[in-house]
Protein backbone atom coordinates (compact mmCIF):
# COMPACT_ATOMS: atom_id res chain seq x y z
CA UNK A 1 -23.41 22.06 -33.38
CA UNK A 2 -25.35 25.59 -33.35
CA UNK A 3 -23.71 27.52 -35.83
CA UNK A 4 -20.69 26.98 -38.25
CA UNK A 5 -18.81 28.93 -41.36
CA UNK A 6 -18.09 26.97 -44.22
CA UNK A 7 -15.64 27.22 -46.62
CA UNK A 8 -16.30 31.62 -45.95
CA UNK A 9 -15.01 34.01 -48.06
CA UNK A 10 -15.46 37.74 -47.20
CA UNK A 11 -14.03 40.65 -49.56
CA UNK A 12 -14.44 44.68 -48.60
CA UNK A 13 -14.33 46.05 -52.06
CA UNK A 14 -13.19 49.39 -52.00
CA UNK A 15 -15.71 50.61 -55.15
CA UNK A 16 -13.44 53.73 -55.73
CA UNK A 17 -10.22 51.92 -56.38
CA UNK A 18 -11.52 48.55 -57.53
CA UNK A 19 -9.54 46.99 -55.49
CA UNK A 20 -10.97 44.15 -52.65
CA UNK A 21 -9.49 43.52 -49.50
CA UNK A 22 -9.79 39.97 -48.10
CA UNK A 23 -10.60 40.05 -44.41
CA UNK A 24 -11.27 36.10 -44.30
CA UNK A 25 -10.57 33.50 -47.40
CA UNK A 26 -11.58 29.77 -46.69
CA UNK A 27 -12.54 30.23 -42.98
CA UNK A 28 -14.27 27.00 -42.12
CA UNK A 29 -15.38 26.55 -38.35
CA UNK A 30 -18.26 24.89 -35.73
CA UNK A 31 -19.22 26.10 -32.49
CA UNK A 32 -20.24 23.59 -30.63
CA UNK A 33 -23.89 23.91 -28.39
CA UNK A 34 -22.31 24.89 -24.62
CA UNK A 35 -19.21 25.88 -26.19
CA UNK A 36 -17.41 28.87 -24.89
CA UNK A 37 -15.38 29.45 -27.97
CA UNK A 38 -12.50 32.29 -28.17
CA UNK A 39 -11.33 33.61 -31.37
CA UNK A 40 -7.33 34.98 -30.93
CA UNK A 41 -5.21 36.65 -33.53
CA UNK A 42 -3.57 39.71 -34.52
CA UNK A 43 -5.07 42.98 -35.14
CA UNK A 44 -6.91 42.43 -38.90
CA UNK A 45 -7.26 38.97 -39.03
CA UNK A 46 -10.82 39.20 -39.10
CA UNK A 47 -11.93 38.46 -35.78
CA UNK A 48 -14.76 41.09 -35.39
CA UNK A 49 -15.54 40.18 -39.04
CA UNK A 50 -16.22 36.77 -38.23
CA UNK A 51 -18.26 37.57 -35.30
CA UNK A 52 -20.13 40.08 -37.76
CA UNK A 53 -21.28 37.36 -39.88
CA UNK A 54 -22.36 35.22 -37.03
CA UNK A 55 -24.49 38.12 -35.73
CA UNK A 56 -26.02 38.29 -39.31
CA UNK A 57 -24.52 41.71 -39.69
CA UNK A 58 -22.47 40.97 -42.91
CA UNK A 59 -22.66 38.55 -45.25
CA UNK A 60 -20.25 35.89 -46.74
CA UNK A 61 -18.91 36.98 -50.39
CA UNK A 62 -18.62 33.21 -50.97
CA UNK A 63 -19.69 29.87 -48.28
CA UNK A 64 -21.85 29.61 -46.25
CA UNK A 65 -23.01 30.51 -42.39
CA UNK A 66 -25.30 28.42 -40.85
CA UNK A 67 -27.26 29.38 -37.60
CA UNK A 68 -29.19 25.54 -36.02
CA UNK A 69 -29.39 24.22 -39.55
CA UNK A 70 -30.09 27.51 -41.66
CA UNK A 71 -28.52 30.17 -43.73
CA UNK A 72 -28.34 33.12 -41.81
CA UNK A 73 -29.67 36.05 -43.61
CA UNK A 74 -29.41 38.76 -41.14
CA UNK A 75 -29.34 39.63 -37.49
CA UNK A 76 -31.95 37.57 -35.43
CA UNK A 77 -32.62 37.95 -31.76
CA UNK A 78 -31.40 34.20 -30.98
CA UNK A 79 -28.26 36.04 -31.22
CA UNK A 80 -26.69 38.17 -29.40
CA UNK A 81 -23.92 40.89 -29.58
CA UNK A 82 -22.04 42.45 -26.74
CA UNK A 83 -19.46 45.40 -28.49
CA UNK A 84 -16.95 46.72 -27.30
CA UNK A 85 -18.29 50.00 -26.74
CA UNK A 86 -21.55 49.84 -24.38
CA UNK A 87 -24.02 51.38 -26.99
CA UNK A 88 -26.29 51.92 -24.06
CA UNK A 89 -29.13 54.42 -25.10
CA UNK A 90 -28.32 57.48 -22.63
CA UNK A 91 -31.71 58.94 -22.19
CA UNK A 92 -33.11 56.11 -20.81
CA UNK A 93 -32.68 54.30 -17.63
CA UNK A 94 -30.96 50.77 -17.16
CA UNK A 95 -34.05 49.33 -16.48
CA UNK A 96 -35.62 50.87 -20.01
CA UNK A 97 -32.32 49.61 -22.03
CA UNK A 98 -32.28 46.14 -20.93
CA UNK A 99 -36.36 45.72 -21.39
CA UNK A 100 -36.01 47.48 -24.60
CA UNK A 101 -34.24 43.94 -26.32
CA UNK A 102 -37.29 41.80 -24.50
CA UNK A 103 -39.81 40.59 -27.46
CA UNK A 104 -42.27 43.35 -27.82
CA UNK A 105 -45.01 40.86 -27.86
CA UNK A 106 -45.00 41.16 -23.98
CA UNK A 107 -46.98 44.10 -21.84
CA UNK A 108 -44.57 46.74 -20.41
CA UNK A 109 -44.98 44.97 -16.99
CA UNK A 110 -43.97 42.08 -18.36
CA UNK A 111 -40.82 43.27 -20.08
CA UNK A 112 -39.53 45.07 -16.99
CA UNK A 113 -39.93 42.00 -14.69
CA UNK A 114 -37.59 40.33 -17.38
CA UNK A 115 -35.18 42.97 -17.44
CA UNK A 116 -35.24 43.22 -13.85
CA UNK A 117 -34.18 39.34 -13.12
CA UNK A 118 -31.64 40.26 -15.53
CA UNK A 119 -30.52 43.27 -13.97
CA UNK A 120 -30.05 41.05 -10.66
CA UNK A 121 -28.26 38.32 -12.52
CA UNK A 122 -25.02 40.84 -13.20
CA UNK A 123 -25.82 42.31 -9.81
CA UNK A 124 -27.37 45.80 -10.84
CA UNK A 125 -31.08 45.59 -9.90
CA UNK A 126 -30.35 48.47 -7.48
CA UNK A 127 -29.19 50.81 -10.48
CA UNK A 128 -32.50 50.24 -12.43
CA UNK A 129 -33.37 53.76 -12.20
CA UNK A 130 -30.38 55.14 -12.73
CA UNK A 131 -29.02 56.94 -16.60
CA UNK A 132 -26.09 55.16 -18.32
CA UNK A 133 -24.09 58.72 -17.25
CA UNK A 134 -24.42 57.48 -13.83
CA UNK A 135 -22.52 54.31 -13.96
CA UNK A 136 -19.25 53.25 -14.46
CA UNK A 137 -17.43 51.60 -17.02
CA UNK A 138 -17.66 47.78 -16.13
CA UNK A 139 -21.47 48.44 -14.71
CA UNK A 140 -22.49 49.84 -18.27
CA UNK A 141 -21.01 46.65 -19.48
CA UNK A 142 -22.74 44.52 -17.42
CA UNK A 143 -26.00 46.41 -18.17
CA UNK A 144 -25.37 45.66 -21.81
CA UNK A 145 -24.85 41.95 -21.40
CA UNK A 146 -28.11 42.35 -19.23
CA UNK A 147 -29.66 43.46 -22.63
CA UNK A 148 -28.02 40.38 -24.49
CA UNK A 149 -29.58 38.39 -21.86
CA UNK A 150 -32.97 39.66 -22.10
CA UNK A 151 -33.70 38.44 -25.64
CA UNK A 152 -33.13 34.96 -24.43
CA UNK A 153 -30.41 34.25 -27.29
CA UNK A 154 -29.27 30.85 -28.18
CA UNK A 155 -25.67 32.62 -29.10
CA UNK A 156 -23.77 35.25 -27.52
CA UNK A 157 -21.46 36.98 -29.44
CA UNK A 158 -18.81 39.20 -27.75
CA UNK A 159 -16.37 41.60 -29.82
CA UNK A 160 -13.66 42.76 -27.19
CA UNK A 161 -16.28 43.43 -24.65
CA UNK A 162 -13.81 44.27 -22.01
CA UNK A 163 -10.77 46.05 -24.12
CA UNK A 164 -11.62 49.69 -22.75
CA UNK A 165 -11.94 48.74 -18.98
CA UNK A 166 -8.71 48.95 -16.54
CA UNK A 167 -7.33 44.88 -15.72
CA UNK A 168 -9.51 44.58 -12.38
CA UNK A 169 -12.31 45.97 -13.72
CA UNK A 170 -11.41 43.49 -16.61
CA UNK A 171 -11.23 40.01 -14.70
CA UNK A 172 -14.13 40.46 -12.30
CA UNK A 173 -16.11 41.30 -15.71
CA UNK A 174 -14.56 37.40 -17.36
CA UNK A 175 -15.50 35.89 -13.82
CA UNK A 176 -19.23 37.77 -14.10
CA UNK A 177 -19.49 36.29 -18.14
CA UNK A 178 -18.51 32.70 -16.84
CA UNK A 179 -20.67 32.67 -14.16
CA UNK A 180 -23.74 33.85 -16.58
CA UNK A 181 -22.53 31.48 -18.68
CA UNK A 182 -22.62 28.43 -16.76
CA UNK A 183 -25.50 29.34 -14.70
CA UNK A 184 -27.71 30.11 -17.88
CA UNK A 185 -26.55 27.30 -20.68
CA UNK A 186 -25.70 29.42 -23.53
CA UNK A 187 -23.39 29.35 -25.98
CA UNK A 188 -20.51 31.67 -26.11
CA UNK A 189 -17.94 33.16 -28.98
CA UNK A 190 -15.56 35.62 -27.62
CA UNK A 191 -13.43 37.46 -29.42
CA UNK A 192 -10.20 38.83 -27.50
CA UNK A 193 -6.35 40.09 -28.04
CA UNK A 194 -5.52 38.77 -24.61
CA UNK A 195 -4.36 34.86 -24.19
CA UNK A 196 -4.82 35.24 -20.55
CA UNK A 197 -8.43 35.87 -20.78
CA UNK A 198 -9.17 33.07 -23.68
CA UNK A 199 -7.57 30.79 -21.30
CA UNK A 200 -9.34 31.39 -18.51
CA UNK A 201 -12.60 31.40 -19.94
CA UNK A 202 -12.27 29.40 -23.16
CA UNK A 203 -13.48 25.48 -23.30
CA UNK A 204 -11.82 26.09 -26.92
CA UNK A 205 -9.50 28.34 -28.31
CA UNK A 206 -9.03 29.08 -32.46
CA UNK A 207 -6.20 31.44 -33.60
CA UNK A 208 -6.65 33.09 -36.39
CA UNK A 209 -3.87 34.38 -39.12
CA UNK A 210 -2.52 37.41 -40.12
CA UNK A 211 -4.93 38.89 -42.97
CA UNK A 212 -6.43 37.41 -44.78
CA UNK A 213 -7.81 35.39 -42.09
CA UNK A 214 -7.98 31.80 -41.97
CA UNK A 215 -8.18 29.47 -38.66
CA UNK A 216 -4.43 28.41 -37.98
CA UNK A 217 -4.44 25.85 -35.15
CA UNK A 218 -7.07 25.12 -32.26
CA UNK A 219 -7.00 24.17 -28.86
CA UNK A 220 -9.66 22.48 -26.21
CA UNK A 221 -8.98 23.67 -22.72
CA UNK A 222 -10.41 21.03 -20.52
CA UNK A 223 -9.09 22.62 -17.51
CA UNK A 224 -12.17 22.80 -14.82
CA UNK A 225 -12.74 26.45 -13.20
CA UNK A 226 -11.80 28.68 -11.72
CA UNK A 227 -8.15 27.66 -13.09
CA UNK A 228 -4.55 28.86 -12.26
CA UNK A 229 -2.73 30.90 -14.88
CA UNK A 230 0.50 29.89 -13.06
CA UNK A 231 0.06 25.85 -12.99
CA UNK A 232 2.50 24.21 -15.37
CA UNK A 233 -0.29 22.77 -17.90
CA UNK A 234 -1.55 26.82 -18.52
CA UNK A 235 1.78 27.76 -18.32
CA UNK A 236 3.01 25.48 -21.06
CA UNK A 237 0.07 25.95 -23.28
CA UNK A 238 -0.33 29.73 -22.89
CA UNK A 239 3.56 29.68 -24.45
CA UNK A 240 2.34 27.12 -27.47
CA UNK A 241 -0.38 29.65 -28.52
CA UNK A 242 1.86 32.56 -28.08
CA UNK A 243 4.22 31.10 -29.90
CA UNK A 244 1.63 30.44 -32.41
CA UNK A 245 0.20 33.99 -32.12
CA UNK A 246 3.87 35.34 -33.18
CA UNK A 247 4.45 33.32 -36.33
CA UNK A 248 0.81 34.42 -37.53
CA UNK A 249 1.14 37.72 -36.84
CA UNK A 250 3.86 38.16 -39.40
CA UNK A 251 5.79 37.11 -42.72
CA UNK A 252 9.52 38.08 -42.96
CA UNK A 253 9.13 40.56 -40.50
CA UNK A 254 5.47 42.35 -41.57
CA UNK A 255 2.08 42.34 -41.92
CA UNK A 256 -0.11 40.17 -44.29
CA UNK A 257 -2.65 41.93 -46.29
CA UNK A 258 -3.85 40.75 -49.02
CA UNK A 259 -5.72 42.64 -51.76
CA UNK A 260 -7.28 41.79 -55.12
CA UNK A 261 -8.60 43.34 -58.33
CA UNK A 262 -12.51 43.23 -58.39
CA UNK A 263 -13.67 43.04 -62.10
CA UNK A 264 -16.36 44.87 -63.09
CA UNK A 265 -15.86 47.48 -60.57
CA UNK A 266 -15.21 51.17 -61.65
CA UNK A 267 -12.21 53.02 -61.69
């Protein structure tokens, strides 16, 4: 095991209305070393939250999250985070974004031959030169798992990474991130609304409930790659979770929120 939640808590407290909203309550979880572990669920359930306190970015109102052994305390280059949105820096070149995450402990040559073997890992060392502007959508994606790739983290964390690009773009980008990620032994959580894409890249799949989010059911996908969408196994399972995606998206007919009275607070 390389990282896990336990027993995790988190409350957005609202400090004008006193009032807390509970994005997770009780979320207990392991990710497994070489696991590439998808996180499904409706929109709210604390996905991107969860992945947030993996990456050190927030921390747990109550529990505990544990990074090989230790309480994480904040972000730490053994892990890394691929958003959504490329958050490439646009006034420098691909070359000078990806060697930007290598350990400034190394020369500048140094740090560009990294980002370089990088760069030809996802296929764009002939765009090293080139400005962000210059590229399109599913290359500036690839140059910012490049950049994830370049710190040499233990953990990659993914939030959506692929939402905004068109479906082609989209599943030669999941073919790209399996290939990295069986090529390069890393561990992988992935956070997506599709089931298609969890099941073809997921070795294990956790579904998440409405908010506030807890882990509902789990699967392990044992399926070798690259795997058929239409065989009857993925079929069969792919209606189980969404079957299991509709009855946690909802209680008599809407949204879960829950939200709770923070004592002490003002207002």
């Amino acid at each position: 095991m390389i990282a896990s939640l336990e027993n995790v808590s988190k409350v957005f407290t609202n400090p004008r209305t006193g009032k807390g909203l509970v994005a997770l309550n009780d979320v207990s979880m392991d990710v497994g070393e070489g696991d590439f572990l998808c996180l499904i669920g409706p929109s709210g359930c604390g996905k991107s939250t969860t992945l947030n306190l993996l990456a050190g970015f927030e921390l747990p109102t109550s529990g505990r999250v544990m990074f090989k052994g230790k309480e994480i305390a904040g972000p730490s280059p053994e892990r890394g985070v691929v958003f959504q949105e490329f958050s490439l820096y646009p006034w420098m070149t691909v070359m000078q974004n990806v060697a930007f995450s290598v350990s400034k402990g190394r020369t500048k040559e140094e740090r560009e031959a990294l980002a370089m073997k990088q760069l030809e890992l996802v296929g764009l060392s002939d765009f090293a030169h080139a400005r962000p502007n210059e590229l399109s959508g599913g290359m500036k994606q690839r140059v910012a798992i490049a950049r994830a790739l370049a710190m040499d983290a233990d953990l990659l964390l993914m939030d959506e990474p692929f939402g905004s690009l068109d479906e082609q773009t989209r599943r030669k980008m999941d073919n790209e991130v399996l290939r990295l990620w069986e090529g390069q032994g890393k561990t992988v959580v992935f956070v997506t609304h599709s089931i298609e894409e969890a099941l073809m890249l997921g070795t294990r799949i956790l579904l998440m409930s409405a908010s506030p989010g807890r882990i509902d059911r789990e699967w392990r996908v044992d399926t070798p790659w690259p795997r058929d969408p239409t065989s009857p196994g993925m079929a069969a399972l792919r209606k189980e979770i969404s079957r299991g995606l509709q009855v946690c998206s909802c209680a008599n007919g809407a949204p879960k929120t829950a939200f709770i009275e923070i004592q002490g607070a003002d207002g």
